[in-house]
PDB file of N, CA and C in Angstrom:
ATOM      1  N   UNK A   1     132.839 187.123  75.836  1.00  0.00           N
ATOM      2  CA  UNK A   1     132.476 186.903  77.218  1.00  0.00           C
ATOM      3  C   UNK A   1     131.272 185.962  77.274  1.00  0.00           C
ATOM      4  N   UNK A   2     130.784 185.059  78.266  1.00  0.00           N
ATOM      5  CA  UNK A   2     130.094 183.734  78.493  1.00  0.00           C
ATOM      6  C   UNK A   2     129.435 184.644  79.108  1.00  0.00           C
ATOM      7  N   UNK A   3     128.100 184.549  78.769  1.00  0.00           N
ATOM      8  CA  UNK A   3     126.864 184.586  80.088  1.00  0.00           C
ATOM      9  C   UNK A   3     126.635 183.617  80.800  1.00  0.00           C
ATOM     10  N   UNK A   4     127.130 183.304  81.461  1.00  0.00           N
ATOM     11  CA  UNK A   4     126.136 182.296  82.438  1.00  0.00           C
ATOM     12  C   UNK A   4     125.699 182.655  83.538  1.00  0.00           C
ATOM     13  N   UNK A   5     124.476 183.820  83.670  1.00  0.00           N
ATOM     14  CA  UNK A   5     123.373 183.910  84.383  1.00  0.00           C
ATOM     15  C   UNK A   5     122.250 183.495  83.714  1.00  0.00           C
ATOM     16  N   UNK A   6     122.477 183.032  82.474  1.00  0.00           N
ATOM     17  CA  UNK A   6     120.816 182.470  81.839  1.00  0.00           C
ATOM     18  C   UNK A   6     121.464 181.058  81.281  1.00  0.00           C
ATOM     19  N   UNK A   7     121.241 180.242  82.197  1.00  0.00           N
ATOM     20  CA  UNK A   7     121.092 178.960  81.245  1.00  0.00           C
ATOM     21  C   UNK A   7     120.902 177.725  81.703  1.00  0.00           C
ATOM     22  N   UNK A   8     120.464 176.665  80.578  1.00  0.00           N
ATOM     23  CA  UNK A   8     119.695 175.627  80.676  1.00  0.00           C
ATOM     24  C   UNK A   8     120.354 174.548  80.914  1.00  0.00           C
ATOM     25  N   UNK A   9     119.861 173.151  81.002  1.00  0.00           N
ATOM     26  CA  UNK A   9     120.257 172.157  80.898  1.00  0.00           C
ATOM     27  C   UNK A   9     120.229 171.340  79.810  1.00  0.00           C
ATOM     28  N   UNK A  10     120.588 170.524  78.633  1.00  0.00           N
ATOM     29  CA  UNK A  10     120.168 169.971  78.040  1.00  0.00           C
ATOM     30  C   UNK A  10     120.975 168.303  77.787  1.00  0.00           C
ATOM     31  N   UNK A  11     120.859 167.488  76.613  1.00  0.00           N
ATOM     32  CA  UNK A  11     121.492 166.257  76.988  1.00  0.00           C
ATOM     33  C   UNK A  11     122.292 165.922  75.983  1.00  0.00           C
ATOM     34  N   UNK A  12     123.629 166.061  75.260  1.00  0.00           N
ATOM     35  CA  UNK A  12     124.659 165.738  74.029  1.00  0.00           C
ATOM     36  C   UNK A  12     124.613 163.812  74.262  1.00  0.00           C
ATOM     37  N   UNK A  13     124.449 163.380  73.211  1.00  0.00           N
ATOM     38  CA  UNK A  13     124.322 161.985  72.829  1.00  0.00           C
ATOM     39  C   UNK A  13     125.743 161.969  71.667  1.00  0.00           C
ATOM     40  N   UNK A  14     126.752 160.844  72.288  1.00  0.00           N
ATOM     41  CA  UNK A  14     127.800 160.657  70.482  1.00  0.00           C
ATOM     42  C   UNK A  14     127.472 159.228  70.474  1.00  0.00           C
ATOM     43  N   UNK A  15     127.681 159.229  69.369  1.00  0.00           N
ATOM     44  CA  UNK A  15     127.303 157.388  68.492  1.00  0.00           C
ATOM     45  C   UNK A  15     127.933 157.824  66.732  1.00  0.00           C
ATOM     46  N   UNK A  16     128.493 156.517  66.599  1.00  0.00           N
ATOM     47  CA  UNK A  16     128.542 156.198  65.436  1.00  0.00           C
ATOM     48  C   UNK A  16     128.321 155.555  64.309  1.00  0.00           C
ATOM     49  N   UNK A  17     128.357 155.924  62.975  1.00  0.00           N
ATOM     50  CA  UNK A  17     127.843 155.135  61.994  1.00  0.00           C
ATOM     51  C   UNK A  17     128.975 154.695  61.227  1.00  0.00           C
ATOM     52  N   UNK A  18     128.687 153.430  59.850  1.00  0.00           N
ATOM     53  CA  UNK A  18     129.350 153.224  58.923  1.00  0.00           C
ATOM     54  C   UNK A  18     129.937 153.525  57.809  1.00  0.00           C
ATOM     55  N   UNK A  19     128.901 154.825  57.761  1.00  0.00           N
ATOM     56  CA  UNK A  19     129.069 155.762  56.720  1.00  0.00           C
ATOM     57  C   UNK A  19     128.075 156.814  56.835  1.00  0.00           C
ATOM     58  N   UNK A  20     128.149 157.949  55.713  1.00  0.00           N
ATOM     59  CA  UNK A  20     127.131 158.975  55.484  1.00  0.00           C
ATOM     60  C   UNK A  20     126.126 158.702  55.409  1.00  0.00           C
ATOM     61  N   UNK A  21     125.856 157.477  54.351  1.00  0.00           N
ATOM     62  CA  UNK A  21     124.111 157.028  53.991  1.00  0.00           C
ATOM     63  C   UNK A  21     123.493 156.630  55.249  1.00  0.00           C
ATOM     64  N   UNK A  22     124.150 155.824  56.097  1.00  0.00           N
ATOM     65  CA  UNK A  22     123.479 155.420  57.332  1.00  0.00           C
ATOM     66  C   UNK A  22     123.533 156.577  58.580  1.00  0.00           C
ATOM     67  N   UNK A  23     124.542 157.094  58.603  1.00  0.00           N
ATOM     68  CA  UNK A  23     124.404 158.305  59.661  1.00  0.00           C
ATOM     69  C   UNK A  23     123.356 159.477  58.903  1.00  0.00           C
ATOM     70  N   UNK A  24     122.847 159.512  58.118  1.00  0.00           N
ATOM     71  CA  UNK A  24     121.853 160.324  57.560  1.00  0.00           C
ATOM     72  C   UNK A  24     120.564 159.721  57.728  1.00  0.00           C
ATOM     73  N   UNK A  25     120.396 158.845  57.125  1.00  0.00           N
ATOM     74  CA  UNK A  25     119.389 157.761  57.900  1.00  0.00           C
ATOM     75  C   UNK A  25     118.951 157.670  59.155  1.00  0.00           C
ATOM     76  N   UNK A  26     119.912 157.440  60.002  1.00  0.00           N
ATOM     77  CA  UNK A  26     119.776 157.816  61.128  1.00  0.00           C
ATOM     78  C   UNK A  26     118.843 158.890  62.174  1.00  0.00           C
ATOM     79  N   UNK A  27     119.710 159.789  61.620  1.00  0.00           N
ATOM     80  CA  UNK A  27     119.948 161.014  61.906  1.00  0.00           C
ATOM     81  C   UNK A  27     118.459 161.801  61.097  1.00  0.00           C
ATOM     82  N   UNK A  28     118.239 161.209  59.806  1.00  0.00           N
ATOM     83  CA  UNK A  28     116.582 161.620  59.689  1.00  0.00           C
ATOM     84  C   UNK A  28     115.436 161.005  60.569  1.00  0.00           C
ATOM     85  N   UNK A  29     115.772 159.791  60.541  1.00  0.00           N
ATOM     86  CA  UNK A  29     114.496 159.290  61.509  1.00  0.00           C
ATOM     87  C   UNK A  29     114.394 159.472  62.728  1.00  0.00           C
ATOM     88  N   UNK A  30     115.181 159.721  63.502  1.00  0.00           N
ATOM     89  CA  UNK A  30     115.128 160.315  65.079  1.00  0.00           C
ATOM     90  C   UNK A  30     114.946 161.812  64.607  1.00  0.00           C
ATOM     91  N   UNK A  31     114.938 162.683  64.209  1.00  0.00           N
ATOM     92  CA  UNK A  31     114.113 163.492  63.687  1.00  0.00           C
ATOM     93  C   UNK A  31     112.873 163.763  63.916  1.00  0.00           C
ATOM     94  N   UNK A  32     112.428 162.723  62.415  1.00  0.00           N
ATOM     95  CA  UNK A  32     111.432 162.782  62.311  1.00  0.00           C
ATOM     96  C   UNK A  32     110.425 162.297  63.269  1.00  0.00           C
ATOM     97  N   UNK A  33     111.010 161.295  64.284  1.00  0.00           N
ATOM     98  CA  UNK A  33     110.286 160.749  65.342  1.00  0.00           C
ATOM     99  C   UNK A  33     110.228 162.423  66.507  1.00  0.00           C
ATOM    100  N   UNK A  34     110.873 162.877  66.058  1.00  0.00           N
ATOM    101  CA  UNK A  34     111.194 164.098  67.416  1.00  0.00           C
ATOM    102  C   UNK A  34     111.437 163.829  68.490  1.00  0.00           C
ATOM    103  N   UNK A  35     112.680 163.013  68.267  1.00  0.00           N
ATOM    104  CA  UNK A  35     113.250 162.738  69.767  1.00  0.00           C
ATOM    105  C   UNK A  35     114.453 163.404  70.033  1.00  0.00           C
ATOM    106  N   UNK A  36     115.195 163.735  69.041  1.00  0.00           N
ATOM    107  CA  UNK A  36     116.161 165.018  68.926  1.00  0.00           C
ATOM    108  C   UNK A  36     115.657 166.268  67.924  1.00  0.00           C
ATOM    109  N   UNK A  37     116.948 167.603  68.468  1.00  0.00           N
ATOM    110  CA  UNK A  37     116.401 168.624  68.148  1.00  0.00           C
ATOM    111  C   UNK A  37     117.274 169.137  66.692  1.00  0.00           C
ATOM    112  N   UNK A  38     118.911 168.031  66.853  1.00  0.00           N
ATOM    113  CA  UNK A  38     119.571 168.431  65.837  1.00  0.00           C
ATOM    114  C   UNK A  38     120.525 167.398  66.062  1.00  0.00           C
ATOM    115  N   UNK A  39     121.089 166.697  64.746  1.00  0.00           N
ATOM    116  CA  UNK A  39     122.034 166.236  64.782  1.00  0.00           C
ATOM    117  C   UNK A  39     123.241 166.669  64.128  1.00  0.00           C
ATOM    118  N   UNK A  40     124.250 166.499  64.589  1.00  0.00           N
ATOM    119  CA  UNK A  40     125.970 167.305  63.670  1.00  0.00           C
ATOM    120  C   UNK A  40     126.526 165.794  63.200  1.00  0.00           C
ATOM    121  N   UNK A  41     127.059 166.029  61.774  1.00  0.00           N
ATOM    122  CA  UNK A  41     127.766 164.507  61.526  1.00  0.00           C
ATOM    123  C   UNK A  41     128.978 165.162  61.142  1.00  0.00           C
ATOM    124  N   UNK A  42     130.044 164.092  61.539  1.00  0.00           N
ATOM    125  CA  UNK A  42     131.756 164.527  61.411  1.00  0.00           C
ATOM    126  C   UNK A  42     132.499 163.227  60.561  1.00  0.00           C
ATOM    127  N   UNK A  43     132.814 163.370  59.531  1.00  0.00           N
ATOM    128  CA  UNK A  43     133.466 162.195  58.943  1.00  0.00           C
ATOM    129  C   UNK A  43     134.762 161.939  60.082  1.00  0.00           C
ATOM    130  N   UNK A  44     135.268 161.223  60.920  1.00  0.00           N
ATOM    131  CA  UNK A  44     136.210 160.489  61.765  1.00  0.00           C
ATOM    132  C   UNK A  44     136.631 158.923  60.839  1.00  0.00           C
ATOM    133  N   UNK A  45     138.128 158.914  61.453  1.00  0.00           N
ATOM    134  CA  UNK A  45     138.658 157.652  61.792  1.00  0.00           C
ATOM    135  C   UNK A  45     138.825 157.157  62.974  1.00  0.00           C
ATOM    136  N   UNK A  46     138.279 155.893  63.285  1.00  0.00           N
ATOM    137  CA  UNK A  46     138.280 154.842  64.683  1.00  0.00           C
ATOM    138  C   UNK A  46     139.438 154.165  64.434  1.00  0.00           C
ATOM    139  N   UNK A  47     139.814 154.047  65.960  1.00  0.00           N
ATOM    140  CA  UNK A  47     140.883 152.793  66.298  1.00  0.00           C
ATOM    141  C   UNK A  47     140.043 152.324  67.544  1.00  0.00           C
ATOM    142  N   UNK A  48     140.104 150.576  67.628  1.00  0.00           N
ATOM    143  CA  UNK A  48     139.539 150.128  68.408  1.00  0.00           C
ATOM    144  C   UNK A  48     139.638 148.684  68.359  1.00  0.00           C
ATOM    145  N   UNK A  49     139.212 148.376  69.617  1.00  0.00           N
ATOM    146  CA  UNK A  49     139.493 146.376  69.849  1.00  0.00           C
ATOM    147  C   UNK A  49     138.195 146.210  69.677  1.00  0.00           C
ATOM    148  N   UNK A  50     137.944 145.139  68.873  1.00  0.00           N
ATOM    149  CA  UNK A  50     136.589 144.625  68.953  1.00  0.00           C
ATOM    150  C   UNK A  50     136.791 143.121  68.663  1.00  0.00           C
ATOM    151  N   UNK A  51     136.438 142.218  69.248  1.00  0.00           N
ATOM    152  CA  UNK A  51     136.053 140.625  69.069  1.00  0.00           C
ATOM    153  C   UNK A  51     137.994 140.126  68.899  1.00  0.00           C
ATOM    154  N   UNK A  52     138.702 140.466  70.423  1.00  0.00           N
ATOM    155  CA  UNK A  52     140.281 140.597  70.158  1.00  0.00           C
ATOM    156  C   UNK A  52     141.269 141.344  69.186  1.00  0.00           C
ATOM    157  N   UNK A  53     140.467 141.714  68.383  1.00  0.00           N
ATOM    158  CA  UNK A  53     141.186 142.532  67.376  1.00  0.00           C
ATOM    159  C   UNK A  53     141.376 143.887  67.510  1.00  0.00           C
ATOM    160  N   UNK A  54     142.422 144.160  67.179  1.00  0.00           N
ATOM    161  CA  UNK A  54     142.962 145.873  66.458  1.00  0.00           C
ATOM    162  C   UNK A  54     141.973 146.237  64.958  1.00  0.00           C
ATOM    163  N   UNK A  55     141.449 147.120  65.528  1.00  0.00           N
ATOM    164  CA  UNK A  55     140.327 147.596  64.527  1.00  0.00           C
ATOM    165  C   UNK A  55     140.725 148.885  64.054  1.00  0.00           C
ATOM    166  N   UNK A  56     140.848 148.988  62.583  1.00  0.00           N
ATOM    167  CA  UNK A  56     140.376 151.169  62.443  1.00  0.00           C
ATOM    168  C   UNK A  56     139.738 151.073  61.164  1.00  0.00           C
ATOM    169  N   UNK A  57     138.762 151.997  61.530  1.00  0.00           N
ATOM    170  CA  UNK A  57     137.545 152.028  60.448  1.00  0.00           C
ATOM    171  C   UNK A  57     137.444 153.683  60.086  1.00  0.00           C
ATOM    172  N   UNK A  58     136.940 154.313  58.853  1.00  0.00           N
ATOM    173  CA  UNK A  58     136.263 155.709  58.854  1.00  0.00           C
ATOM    174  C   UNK A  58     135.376 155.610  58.953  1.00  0.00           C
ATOM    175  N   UNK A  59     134.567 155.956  59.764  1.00  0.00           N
ATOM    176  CA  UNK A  59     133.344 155.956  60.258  1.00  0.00           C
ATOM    177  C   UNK A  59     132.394 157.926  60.217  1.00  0.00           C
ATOM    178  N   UNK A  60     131.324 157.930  60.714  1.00  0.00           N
ATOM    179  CA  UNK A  60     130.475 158.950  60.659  1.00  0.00           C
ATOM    180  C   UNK A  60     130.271 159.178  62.214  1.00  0.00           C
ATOM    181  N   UNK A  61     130.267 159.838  62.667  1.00  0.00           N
ATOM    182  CA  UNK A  61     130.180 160.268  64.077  1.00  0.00           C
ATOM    183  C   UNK A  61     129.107 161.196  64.283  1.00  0.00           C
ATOM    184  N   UNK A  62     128.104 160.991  64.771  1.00  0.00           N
ATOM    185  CA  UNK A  62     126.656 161.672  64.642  1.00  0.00           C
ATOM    186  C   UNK A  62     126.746 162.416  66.359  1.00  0.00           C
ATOM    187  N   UNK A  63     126.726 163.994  66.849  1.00  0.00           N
ATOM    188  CA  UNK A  63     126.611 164.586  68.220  1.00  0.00           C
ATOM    189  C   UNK A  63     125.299 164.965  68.078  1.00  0.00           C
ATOM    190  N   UNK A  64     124.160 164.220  68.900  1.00  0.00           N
ATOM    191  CA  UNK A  64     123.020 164.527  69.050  1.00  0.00           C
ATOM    192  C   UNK A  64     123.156 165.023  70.245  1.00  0.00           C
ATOM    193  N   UNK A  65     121.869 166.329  69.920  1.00  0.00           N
ATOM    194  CA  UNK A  65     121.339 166.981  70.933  1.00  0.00           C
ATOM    195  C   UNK A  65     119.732 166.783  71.501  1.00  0.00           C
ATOM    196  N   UNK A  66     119.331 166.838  72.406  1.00  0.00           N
ATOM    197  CA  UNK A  66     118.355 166.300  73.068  1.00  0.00           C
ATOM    198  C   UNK A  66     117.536 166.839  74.121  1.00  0.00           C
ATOM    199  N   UNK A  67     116.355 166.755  74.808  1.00  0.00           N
ATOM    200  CA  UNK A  67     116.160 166.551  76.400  1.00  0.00           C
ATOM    201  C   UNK A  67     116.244 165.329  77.174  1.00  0.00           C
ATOM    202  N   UNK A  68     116.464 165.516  78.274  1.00  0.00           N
ATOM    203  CA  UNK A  68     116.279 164.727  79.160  1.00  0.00           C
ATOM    204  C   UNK A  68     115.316 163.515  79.289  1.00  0.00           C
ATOM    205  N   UNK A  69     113.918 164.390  78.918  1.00  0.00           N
ATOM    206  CA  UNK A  69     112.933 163.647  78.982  1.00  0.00           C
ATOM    207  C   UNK A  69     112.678 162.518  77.232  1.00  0.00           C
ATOM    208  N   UNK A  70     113.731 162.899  76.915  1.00  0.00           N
ATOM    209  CA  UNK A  70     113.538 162.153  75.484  1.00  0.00           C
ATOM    210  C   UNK A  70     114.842 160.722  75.668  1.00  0.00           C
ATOM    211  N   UNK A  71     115.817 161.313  76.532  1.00  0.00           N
ATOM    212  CA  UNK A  71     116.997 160.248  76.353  1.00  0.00           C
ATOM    213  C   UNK A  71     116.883 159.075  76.687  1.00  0.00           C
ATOM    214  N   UNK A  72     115.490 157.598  77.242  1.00  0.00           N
ATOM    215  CA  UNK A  72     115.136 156.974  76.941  1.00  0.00           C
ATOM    216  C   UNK A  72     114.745 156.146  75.709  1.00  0.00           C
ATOM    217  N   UNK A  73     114.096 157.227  75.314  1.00  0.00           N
ATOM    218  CA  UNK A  73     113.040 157.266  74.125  1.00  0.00           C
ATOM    219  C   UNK A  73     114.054 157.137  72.917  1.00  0.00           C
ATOM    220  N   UNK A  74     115.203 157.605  73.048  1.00  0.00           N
ATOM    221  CA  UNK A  74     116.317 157.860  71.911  1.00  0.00           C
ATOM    222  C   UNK A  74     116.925 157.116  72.005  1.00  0.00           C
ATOM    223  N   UNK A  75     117.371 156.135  73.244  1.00  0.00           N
ATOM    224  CA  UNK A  75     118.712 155.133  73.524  1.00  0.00           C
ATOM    225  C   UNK A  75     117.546 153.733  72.740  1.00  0.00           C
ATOM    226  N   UNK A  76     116.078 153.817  72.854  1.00  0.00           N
ATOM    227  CA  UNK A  76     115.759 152.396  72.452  1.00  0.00           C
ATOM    228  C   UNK A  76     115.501 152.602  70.658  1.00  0.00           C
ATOM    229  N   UNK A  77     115.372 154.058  70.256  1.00  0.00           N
ATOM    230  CA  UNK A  77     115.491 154.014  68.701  1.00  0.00           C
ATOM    231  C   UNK A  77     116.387 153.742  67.941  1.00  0.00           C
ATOM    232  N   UNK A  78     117.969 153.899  69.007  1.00  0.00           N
ATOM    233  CA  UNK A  78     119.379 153.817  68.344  1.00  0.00           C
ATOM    234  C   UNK A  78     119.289 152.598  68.438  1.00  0.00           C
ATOM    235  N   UNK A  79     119.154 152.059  69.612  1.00  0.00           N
ATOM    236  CA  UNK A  79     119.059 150.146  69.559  1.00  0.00           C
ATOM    237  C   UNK A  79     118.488 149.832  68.498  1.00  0.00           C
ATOM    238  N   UNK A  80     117.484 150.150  67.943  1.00  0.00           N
ATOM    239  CA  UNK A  80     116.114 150.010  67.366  1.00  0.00           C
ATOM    240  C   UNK A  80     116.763 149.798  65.692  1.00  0.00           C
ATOM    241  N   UNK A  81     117.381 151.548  65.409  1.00  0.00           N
ATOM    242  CA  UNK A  81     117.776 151.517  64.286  1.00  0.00           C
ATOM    243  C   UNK A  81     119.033 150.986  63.580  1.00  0.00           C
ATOM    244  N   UNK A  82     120.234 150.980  64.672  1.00  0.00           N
ATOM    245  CA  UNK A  82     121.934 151.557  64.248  1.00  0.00           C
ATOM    246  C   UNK A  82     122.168 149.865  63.520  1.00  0.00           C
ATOM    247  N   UNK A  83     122.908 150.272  63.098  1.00  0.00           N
ATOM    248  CA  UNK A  83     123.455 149.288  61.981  1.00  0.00           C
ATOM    249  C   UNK A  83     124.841 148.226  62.734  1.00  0.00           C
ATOM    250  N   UNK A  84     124.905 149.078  63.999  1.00  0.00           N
ATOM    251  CA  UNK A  84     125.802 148.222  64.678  1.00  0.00           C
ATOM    252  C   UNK A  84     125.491 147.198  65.621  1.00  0.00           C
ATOM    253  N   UNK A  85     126.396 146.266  65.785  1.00  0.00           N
ATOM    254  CA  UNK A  85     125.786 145.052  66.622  1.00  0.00           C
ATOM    255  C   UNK A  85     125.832 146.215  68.091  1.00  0.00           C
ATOM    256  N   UNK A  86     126.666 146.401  68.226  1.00  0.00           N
ATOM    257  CA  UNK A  86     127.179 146.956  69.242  1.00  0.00           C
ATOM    258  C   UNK A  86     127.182 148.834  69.563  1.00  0.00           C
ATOM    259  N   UNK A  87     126.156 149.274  69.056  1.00  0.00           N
ATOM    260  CA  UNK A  87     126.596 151.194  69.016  1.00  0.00           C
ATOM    261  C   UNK A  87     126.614 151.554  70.244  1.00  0.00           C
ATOM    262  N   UNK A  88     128.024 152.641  69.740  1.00  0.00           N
ATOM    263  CA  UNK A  88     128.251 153.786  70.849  1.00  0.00           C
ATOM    264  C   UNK A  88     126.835 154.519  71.174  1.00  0.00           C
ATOM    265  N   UNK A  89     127.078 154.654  72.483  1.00  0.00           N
ATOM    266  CA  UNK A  89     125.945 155.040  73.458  1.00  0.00           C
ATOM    267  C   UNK A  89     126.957 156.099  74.529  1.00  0.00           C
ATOM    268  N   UNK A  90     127.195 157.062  74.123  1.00  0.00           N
ATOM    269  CA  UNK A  90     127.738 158.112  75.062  1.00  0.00           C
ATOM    270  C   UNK A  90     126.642 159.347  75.359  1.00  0.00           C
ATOM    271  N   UNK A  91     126.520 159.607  76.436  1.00  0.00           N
ATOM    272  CA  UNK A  91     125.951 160.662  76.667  1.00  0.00           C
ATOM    273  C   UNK A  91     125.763 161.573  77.979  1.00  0.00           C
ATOM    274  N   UNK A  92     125.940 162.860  78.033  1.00  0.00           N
ATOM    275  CA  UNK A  92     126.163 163.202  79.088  1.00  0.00           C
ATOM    276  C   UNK A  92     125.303 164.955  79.456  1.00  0.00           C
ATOM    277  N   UNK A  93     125.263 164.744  80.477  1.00  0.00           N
ATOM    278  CA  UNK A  93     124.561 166.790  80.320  1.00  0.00           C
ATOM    279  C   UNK A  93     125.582 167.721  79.813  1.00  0.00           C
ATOM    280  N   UNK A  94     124.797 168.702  79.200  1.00  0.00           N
ATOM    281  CA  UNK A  94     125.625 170.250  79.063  1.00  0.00           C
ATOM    282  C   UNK A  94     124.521 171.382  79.234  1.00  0.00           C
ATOM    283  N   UNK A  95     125.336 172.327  79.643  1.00  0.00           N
ATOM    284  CA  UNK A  95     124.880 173.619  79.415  1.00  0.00           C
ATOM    285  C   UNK A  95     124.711 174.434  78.438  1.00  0.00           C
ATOM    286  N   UNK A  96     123.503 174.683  78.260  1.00  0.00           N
ATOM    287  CA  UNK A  96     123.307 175.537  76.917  1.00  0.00           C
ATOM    288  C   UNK A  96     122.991 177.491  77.535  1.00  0.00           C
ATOM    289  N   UNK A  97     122.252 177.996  76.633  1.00  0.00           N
ATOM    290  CA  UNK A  97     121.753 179.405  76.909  1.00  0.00           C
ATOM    291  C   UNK A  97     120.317 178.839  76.644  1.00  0.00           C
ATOM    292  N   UNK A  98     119.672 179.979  77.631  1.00  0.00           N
ATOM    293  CA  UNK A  98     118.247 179.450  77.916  1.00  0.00           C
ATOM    294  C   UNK A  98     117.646 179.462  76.443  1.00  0.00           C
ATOM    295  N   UNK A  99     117.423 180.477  75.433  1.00  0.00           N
ATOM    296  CA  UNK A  99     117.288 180.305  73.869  1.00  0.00           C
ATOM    297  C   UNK A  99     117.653 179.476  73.189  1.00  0.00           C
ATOM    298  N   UNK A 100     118.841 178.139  73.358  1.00  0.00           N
ATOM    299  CA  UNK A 100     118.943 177.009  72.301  1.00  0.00           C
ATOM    300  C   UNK A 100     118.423 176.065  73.329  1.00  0.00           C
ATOM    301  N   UNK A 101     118.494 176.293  74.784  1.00  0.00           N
ATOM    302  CA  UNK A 101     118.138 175.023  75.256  1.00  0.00           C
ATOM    303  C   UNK A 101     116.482 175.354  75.308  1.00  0.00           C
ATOM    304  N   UNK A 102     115.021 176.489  75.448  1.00  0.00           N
ATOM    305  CA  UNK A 102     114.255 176.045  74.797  1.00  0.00           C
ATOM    306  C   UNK A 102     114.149 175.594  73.144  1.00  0.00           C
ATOM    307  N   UNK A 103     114.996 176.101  72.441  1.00  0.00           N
ATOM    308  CA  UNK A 103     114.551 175.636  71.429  1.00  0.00           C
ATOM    309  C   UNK A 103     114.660 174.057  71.068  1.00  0.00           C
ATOM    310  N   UNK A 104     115.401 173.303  71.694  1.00  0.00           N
ATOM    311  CA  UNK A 104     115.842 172.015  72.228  1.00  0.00           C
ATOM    312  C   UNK A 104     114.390 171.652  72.374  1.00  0.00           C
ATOM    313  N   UNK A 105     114.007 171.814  73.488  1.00  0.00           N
ATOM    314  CA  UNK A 105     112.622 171.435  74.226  1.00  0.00           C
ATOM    315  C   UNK A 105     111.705 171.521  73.050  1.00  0.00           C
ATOM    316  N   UNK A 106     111.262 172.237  72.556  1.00  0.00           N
ATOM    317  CA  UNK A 106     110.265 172.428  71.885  1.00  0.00           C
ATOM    318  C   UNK A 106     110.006 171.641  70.564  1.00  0.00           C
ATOM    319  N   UNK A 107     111.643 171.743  70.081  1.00  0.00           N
ATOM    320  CA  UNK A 107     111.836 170.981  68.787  1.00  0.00           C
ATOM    321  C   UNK A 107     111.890 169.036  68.980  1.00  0.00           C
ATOM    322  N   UNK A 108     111.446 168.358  70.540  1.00  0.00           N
ATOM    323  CA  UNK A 108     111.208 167.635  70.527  1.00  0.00           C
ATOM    324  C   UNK A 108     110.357 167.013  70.979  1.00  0.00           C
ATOM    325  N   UNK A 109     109.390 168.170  71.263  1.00  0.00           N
ATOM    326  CA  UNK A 109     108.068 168.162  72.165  1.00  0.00           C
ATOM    327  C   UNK A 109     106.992 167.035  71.118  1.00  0.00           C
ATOM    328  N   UNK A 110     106.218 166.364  71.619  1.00  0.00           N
ATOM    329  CA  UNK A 110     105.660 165.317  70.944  1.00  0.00           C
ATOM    330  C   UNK A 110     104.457 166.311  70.416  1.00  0.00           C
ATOM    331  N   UNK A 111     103.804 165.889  69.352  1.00  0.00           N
ATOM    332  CA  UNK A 111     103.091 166.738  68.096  1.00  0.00           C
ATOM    333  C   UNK A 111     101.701 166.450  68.552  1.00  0.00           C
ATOM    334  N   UNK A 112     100.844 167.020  69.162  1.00  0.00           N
ATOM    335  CA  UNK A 112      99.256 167.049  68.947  1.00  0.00           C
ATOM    336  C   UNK A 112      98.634 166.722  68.283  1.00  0.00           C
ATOM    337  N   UNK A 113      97.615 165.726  68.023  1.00  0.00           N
ATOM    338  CA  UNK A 113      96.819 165.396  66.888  1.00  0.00           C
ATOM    339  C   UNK A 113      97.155 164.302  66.323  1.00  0.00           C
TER     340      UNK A 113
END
């Protein structure tokens, strides 16, 4: 059974990488910056048009989790970092339980000192 009388808001980010080494990469340094609270990586295969072409690649598929107040801060690090000319930039709200969505908050709260 779902509770939903207790719960939060928080922000799911998908983007992809070229591989493990770079979706780890990734996925450590937004981290370590604390702009996310956790990332999940999924080995996937893409199909896709890019530059007229029929494309399919195996790729790394990174579901970041986030706040609100960070999803700025995170869309210019992916620019910043991703290895793609072009990275996926999906992102949208979800509902969490008030316990993962503070722990969300907190785990990207900027560090004192």
């Amino acid at each position: 059974m779902v509770d939903r009388g207790s719960s939060s808001t928080l922000v799911l980010v998908l983007t992809t990488e070229a591989n493990t080494k770079l979706a780890e990469g990734l996925a450590n340094e937004l981290l370590a910056r604390r702009l996310v609270a956790c990332v999940s990586l999924q080995q996937i295969q893409s199909h896709y048009c890019w530059q007229g072409e029929l494309e399919r690649a195996q790729e790394v598929q990174l579901l970041i989790k986030t706040s609100q107040d960070q999803l700025e801060a995170l869309h210019q690090a992916i620019k910043e970092l991703h290895s793609y000319e072009t990275p996926e930039w999906i992102y949208w709200s979800a509902t969490a339980s008030d316990p993962y969505a503070a722990w969300v908050a907190a785990a990207v709260e900027p560090v004192e000192g």
